[in-house]
N, C-alpha and C. Protein backbone atom coordinates (compact mmCIF):
# COMPACT_ATOMS: atom_id res chain seq x y z
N UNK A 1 0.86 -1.19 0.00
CA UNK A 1 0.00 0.00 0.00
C UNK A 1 0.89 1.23 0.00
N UNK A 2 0.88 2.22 -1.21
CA UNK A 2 1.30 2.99 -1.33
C UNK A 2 0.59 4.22 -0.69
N UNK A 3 0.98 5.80 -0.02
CA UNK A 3 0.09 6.45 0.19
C UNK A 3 1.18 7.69 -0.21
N UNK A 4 0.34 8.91 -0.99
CA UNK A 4 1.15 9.71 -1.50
C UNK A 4 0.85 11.21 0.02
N UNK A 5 1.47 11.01 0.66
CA UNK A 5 0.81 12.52 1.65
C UNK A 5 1.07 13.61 1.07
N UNK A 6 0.38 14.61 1.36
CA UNK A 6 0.32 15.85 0.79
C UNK A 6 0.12 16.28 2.25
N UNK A 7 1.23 17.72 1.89
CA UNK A 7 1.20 18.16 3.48
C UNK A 7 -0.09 19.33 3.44
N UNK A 8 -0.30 19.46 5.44
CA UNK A 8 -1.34 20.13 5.47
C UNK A 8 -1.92 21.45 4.43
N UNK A 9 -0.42 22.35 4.32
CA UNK A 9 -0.36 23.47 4.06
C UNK A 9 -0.70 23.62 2.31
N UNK A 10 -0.21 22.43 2.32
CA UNK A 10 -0.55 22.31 0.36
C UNK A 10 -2.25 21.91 0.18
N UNK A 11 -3.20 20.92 1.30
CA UNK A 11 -4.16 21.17 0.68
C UNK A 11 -4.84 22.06 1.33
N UNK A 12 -4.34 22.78 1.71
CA UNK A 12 -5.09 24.07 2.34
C UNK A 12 -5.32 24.82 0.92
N UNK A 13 -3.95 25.10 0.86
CA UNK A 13 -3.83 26.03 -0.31
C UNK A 13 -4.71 25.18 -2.18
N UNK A 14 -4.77 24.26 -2.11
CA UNK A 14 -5.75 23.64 -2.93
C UNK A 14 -7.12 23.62 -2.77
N UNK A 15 -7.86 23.72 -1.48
CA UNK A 15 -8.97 23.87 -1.37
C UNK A 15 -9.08 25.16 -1.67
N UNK A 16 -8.34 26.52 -0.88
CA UNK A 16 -8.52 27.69 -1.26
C UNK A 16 -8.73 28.23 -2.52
N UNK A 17 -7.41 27.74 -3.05
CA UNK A 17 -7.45 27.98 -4.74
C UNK A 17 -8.63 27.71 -5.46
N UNK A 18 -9.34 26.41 -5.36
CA UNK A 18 -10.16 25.62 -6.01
C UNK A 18 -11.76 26.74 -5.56
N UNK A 19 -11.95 27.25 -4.10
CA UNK A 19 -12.74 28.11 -3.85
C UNK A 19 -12.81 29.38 -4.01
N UNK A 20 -11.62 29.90 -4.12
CA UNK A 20 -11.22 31.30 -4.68
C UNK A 20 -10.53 31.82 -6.00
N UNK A 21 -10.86 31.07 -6.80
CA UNK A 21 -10.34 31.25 -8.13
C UNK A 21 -11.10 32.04 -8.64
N UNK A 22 -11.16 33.01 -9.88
CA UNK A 22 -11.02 34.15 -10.18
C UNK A 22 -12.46 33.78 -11.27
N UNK A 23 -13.52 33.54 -10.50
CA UNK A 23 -14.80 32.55 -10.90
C UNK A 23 -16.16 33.64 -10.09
N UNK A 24 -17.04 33.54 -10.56
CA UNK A 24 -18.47 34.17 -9.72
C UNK A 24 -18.43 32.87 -8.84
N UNK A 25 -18.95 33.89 -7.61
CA UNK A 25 -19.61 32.87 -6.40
C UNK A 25 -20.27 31.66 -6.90
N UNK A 26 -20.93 31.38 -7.23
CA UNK A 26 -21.86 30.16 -7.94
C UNK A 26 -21.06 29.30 -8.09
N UNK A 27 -20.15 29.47 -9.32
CA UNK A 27 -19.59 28.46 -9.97
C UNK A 27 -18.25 27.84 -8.79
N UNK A 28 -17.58 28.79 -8.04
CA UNK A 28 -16.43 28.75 -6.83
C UNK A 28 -17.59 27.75 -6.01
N UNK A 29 -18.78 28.30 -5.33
CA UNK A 29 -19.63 27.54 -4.27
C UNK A 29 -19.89 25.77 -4.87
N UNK A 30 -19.26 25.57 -5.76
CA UNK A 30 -20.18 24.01 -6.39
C UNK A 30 -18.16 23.08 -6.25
N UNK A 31 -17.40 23.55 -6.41
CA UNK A 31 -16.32 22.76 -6.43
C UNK A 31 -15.52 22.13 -4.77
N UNK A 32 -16.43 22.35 -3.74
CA UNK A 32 -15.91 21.99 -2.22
C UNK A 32 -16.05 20.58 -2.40
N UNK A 33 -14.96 20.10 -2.09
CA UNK A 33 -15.62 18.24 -1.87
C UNK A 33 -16.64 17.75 -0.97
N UNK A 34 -16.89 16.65 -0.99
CA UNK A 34 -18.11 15.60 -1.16
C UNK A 34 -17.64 14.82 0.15
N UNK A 35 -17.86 13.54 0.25
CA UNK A 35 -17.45 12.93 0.93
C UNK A 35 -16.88 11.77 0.29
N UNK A 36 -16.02 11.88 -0.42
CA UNK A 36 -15.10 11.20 -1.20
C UNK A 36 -14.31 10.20 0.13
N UNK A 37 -13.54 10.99 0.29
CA UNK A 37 -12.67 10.55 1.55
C UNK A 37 -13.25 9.90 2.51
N UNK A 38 -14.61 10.18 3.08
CA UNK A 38 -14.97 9.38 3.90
C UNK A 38 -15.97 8.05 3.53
N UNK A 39 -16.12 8.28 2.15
CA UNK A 39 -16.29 6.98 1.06
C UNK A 39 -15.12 5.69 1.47
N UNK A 40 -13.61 6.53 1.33
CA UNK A 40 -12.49 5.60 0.91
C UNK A 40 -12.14 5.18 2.45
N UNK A 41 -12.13 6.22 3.57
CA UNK A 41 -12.26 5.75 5.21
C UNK A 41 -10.38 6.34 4.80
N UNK A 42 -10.57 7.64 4.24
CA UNK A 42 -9.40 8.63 4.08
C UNK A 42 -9.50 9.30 4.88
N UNK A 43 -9.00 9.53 5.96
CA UNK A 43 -9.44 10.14 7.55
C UNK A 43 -8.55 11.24 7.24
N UNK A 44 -7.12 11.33 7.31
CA UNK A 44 -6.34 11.58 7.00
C UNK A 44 -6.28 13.06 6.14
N UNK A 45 -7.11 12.63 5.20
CA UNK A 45 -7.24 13.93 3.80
C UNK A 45 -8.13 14.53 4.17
N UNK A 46 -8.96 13.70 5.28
CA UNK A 46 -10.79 14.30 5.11
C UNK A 46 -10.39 15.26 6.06
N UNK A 47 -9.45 15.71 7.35
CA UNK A 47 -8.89 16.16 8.40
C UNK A 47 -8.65 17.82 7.64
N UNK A 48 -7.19 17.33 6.52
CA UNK A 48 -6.79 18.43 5.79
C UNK A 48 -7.79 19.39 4.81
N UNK A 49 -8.71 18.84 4.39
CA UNK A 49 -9.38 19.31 3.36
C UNK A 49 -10.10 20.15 4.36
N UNK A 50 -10.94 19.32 5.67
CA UNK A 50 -12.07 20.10 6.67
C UNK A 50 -10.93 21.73 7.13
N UNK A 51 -9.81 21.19 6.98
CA UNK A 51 -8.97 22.01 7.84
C UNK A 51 -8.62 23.60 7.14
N UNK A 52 -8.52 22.84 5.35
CA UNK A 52 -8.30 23.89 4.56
C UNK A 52 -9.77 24.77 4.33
N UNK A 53 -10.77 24.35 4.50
CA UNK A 53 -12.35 24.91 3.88
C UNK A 53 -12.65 25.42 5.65
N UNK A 54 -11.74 25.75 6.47
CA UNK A 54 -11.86 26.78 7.73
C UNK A 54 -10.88 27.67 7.88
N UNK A 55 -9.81 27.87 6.81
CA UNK A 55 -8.90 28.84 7.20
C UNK A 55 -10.19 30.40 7.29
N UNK A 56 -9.46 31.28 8.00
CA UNK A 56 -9.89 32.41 7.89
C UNK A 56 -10.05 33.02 6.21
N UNK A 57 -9.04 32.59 5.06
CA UNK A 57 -9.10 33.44 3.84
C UNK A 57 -10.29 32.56 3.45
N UNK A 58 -11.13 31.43 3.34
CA UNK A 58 -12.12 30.89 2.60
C UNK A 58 -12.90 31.03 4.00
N UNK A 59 -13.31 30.84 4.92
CA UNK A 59 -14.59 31.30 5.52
C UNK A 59 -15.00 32.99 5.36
N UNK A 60 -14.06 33.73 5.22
CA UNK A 60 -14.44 35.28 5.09
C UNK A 60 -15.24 35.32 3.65
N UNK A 61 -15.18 34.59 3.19
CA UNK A 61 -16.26 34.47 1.84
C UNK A 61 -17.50 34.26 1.33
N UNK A 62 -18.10 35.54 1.86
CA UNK A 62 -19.47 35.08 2.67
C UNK A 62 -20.26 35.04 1.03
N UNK A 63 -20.13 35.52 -0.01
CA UNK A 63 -20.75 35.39 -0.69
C UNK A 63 -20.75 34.16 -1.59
N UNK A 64 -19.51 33.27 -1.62
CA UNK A 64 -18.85 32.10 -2.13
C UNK A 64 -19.80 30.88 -1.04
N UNK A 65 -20.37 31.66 0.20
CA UNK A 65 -20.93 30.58 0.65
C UNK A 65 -22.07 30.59 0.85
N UNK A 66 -22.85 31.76 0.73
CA UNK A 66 -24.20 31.88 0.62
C UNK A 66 -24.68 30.41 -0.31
N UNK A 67 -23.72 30.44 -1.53
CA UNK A 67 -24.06 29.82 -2.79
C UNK A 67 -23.82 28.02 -2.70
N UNK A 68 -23.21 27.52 -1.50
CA UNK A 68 -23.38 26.52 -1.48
C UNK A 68 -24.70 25.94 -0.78
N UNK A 69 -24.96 24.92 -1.80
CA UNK A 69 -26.51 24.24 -1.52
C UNK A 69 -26.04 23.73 0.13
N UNK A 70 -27.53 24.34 0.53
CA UNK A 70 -27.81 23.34 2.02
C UNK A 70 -26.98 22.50 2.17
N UNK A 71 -27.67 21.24 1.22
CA UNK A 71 -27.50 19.60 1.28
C UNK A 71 -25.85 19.58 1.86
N UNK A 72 -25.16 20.34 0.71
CA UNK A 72 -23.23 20.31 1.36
C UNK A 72 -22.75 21.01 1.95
N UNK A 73 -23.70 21.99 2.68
CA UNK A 73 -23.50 22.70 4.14
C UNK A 73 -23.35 21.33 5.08
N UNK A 74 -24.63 20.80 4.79
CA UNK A 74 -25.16 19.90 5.85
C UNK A 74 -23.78 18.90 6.17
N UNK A 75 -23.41 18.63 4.90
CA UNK A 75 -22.58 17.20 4.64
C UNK A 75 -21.21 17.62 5.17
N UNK A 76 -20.84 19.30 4.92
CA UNK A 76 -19.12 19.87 5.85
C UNK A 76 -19.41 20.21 6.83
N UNK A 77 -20.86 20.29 7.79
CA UNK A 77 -20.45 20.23 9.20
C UNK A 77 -20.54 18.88 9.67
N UNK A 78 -20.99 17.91 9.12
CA UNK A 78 -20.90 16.45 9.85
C UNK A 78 -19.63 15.67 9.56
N UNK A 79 -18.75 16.66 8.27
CA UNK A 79 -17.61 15.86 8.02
C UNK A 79 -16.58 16.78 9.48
N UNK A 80 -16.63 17.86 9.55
CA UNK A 80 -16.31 19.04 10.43
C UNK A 80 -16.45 18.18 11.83
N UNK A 81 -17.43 17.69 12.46
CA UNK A 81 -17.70 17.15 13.97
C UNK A 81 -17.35 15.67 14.11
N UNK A 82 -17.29 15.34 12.81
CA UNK A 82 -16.45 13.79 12.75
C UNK A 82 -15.30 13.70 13.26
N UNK A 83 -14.26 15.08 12.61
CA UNK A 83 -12.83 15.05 12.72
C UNK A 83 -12.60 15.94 14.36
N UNK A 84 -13.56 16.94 14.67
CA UNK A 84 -13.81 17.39 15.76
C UNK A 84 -12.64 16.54 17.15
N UNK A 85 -11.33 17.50 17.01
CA UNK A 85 -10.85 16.98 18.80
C UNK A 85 -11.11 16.96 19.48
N UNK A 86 -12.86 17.62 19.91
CA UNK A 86 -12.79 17.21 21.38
C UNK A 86 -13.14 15.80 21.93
N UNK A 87 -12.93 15.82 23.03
CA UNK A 87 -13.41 14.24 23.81
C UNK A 87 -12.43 13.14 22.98
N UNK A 88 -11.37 13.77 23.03
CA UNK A 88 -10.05 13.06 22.24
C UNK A 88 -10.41 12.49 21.31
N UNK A 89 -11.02 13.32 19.90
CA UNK A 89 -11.36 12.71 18.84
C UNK A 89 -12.64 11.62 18.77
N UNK A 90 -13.18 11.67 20.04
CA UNK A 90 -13.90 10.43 20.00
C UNK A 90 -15.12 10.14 19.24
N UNK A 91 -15.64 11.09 18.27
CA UNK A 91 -16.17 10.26 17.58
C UNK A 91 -15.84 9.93 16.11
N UNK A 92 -14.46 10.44 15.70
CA UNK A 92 -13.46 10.04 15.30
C UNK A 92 -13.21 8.67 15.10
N UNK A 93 -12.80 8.55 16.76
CA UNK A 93 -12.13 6.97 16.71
C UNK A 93 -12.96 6.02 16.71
N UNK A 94 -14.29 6.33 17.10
CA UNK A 94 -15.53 5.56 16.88
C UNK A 94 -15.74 4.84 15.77
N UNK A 95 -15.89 5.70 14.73
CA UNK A 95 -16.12 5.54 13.60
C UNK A 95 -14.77 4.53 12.64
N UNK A 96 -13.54 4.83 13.14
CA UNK A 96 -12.12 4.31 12.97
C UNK A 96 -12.86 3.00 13.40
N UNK A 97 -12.90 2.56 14.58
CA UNK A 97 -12.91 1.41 15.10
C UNK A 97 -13.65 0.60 14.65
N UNK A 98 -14.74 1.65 13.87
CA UNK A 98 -16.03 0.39 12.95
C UNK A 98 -15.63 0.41 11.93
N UNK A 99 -14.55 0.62 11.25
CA UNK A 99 -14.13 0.83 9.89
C UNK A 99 -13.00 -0.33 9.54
N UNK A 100 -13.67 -1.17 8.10
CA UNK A 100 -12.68 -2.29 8.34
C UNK A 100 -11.84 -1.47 6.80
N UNK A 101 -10.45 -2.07 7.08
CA UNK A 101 -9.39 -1.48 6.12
C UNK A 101 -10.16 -2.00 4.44
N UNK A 102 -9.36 -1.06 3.61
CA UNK A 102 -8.19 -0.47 3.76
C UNK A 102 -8.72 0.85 4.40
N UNK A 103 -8.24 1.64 4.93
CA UNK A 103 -8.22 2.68 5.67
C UNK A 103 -6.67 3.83 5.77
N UNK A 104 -7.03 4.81 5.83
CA UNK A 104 -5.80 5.48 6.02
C UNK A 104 -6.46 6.69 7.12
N UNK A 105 -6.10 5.92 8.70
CA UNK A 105 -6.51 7.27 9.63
C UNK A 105 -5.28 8.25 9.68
N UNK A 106 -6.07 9.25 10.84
CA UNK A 106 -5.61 10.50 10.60
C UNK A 106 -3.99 10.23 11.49
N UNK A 107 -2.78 10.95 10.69
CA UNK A 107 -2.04 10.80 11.80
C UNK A 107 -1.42 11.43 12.67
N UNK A 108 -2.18 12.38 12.58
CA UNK A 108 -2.18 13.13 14.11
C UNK A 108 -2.68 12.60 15.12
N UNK A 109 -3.52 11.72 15.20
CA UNK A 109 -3.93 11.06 16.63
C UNK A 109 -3.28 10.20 16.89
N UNK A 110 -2.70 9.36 15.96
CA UNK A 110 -1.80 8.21 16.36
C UNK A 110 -0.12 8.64 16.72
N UNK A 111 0.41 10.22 16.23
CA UNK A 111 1.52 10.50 17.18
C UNK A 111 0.78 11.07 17.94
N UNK A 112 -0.07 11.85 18.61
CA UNK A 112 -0.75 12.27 19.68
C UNK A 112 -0.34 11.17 20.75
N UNK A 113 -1.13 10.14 20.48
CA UNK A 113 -1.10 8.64 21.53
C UNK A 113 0.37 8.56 21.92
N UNK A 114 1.00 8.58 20.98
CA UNK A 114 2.49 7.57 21.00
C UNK A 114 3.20 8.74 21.58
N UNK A 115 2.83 10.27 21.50
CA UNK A 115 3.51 11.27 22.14
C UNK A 115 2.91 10.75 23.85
N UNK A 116 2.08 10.95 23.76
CA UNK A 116 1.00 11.18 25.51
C UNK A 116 1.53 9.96 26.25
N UNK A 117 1.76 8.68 25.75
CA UNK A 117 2.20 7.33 25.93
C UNK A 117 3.74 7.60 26.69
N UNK A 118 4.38 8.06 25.32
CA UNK A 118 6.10 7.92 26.00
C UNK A 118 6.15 9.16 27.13
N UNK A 119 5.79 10.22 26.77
CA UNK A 119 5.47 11.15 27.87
C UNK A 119 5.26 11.31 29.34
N UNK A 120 4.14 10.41 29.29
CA UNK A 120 3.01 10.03 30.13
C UNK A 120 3.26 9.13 31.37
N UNK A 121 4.40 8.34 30.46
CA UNK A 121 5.06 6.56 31.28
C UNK A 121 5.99 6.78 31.12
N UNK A 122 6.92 6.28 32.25
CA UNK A 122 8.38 6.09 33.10
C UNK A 122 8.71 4.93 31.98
N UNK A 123 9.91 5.15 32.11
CA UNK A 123 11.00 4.20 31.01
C UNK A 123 11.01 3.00 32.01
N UNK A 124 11.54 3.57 32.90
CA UNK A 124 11.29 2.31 34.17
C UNK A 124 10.70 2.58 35.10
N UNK A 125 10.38 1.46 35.94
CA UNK A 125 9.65 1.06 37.00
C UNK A 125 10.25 0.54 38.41
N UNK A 126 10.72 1.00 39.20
CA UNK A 126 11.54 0.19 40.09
C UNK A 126 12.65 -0.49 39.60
N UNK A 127 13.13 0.36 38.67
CA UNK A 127 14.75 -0.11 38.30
C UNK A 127 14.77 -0.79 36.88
N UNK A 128 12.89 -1.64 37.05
CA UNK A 128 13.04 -2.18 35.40
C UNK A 128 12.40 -1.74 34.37
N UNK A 129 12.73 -2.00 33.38
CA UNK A 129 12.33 -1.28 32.24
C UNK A 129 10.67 -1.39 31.97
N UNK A 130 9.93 -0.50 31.89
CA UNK A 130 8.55 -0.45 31.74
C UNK A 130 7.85 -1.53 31.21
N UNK A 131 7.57 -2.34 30.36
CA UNK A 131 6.72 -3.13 29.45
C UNK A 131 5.48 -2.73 29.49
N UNK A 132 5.06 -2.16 30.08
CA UNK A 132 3.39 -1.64 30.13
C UNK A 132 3.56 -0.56 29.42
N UNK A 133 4.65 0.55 29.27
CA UNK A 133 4.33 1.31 28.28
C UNK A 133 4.79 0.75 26.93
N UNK A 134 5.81 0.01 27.05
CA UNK A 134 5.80 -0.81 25.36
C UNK A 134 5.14 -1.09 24.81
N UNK A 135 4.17 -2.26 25.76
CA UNK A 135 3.04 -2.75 25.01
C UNK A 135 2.10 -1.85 24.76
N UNK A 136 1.55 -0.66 25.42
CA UNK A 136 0.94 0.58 25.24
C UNK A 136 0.97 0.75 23.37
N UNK A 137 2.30 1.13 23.38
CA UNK A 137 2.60 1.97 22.58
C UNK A 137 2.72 1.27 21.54
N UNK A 138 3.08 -0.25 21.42
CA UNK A 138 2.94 -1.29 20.36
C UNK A 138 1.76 -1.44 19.85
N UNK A 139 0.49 -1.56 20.81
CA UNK A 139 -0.42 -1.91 20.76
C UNK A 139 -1.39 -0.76 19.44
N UNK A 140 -0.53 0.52 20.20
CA UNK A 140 -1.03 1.68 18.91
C UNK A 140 -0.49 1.75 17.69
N UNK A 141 0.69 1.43 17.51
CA UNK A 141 1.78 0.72 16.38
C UNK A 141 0.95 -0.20 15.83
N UNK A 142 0.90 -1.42 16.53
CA UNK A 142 0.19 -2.57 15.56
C UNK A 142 -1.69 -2.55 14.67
N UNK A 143 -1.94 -1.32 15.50
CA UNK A 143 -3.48 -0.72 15.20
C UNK A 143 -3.24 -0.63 13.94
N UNK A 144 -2.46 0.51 14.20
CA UNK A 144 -1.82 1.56 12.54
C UNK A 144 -1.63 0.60 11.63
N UNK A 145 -0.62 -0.30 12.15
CA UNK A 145 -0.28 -1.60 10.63
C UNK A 145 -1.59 -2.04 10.37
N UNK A 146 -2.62 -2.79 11.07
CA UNK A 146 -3.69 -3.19 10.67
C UNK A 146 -4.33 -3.02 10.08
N UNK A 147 -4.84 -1.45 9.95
CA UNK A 147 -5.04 -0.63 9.55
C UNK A 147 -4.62 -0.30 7.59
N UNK A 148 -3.50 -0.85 7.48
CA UNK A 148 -2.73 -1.12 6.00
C UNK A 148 -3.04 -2.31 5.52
N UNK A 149 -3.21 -3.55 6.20
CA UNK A 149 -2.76 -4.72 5.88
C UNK A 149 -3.58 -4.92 4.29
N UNK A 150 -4.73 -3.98 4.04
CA UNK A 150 -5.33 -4.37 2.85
C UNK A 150 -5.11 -3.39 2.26
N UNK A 151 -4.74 -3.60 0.62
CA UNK A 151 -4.82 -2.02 0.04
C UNK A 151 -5.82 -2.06 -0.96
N UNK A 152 -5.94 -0.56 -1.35
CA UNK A 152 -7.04 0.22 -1.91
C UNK A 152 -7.03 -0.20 -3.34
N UNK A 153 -7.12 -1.76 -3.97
CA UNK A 153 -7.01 -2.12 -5.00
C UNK A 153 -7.75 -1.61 -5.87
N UNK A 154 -9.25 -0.83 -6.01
CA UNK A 154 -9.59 -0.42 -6.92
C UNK A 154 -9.16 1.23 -7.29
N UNK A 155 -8.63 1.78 -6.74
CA UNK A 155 -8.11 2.86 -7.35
C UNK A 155 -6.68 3.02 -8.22
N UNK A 156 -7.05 3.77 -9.39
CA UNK A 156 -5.86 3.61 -9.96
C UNK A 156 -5.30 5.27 -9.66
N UNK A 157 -4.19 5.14 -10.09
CA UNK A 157 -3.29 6.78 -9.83
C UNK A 157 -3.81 7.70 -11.16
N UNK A 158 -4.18 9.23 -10.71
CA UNK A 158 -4.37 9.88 -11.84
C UNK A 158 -2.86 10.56 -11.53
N UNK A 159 -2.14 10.81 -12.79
CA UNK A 159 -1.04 11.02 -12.73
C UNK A 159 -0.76 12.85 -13.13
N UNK A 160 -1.94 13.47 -13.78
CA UNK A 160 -2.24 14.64 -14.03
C UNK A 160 -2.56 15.23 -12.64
N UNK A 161 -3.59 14.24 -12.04
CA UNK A 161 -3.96 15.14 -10.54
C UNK A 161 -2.82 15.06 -9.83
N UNK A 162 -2.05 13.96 -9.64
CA UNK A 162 -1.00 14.40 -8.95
C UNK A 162 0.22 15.34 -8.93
N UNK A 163 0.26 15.28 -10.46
CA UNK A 163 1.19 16.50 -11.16
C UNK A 163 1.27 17.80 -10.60
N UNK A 164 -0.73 17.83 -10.22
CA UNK A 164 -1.29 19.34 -10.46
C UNK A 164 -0.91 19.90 -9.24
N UNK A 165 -1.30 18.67 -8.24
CA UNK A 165 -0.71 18.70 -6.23
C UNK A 165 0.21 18.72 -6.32
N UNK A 166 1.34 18.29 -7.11
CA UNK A 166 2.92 18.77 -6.37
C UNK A 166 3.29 19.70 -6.80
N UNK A 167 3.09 20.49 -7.67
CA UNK A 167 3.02 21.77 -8.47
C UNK A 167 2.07 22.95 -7.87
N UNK A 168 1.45 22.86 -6.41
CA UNK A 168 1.01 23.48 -6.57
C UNK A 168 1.20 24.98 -5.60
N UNK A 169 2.93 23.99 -4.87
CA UNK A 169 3.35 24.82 -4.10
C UNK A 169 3.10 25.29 -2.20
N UNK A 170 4.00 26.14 -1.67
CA UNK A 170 3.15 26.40 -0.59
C UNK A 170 2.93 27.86 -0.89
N UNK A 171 1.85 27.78 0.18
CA UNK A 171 1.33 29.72 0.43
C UNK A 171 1.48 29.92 1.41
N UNK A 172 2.01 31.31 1.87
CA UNK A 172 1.61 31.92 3.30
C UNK A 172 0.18 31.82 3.50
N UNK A 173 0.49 32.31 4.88
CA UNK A 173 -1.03 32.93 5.40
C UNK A 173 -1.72 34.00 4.48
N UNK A 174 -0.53 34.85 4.61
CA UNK A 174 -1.02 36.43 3.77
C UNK A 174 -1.00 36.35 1.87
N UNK A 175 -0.46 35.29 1.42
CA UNK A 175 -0.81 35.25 0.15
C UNK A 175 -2.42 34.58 0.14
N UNK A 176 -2.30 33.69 1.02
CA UNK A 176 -3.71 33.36 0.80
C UNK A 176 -4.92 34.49 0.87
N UNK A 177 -4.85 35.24 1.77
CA UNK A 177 -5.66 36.19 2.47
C UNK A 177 -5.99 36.92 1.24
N UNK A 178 -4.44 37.73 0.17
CA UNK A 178 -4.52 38.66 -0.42
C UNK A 178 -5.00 37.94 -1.92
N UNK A 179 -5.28 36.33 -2.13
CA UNK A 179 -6.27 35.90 -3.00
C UNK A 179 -7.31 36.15 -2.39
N UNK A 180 -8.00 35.53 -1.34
CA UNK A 180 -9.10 35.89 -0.87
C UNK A 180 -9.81 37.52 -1.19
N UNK A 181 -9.08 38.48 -0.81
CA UNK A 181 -9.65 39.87 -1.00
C UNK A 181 -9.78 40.01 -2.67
N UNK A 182 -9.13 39.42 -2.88
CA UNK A 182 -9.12 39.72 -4.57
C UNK A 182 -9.71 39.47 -5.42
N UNK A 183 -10.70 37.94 -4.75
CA UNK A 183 -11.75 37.60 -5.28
C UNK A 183 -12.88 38.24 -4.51
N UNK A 184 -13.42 38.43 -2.97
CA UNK A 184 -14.24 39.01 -2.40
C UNK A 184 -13.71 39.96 -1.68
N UNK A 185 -13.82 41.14 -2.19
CA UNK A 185 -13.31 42.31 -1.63
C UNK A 185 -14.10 43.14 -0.40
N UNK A 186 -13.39 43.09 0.89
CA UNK A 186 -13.70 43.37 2.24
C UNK A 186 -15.61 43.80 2.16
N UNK A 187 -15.82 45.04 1.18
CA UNK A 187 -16.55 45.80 1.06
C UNK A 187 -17.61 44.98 0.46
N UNK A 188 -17.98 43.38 -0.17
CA UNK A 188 -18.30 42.84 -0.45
C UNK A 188 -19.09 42.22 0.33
N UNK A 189 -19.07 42.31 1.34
CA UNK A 189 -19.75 41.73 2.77
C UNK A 189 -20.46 42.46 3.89
């Protein structure tokens, strides 16, 4: 199982782009994703994408969002409270736990654990070496592998889309912002 990551900051800047491109509200409001990702049990992407469609430069876009239908309002706040940290991700991991592979969860919770774990627990114990946090921490290790053991045989690679993601660079904060104004200008709202 191959998995290509794309870092946070790149699909930030891909969702933005894709919502703030130099388009009338209408046509910008119809290109937000779906639930693709949580089709494939892509936890992972579904995290980044929720993460990129809340920066401050695409929520200030009030007119880009007037224009999205209900129905996929409805569908990005339930993808939004899925990925939701509080109560340590838990209904998150809920949903993880009913999910049989292939799967690719998010992995911020699984160094979260393995941070809070080694952190958390003494190397040793009365002189000897812990095993309760080993197995701890194995136990979240061997999740993760499990988690792989099957791969995503029906997808094939689009080799253009991927082209388009590694090409597509990073952005600041403030380049993003100063697309944002450029498509909905302050006075616009």
């Amino acid at each position: 199982f191959t998995c290509y990551s794309i870092g946070s900051s790149m699909i930030a800047a891909l969702m933005f782009l894709h919502c703030a491109r130099p388009l009338p509200p209408a046509p910008r409001s119809q290109v937000l994703p779906r639930q693709r990702c949580r089709e494939l049990r892509n936890y992972n992407t579904l995290l980044q994408i929720s993460a990129g469609l809340h920066l401050a430069c695409v929520t200030r876009m009030h007119r880009t969002w007037e224009m999205v239908p209900r129905r996929l309002k409805d569908s990005l706040t339930e993808l939004k409270e899925l990925m939701d940290g509080h109560g340590n991700y838990r209904t998150y991991r809920d949903e993880l736990a009913a999910s049989r592979p292939p799967l690719l969860p998010y992995f911020g919770v699984c160094t979260r654990d393995l941070t809070f774990m080694d952190d958390g627990n003494d190397d040793y114990v009365d002189g000897a070496v812990n095993f309760d946090k080993i197995r701890l921490m194995g136990n979240v290790i061997q999740e993760f592998q499990r988690m792989q053991d099957v791969s995503y045989s029906n997808i094939m690679p689009l080799d253009d889309l991927q082209d388009y993601l590694l090409a597509i660079g990073d952005y600041s904060d403030n380049d993003l912002h100063k697309l944002s104004v450029a498509n909905e200008a302050k006075e616009d709202h």
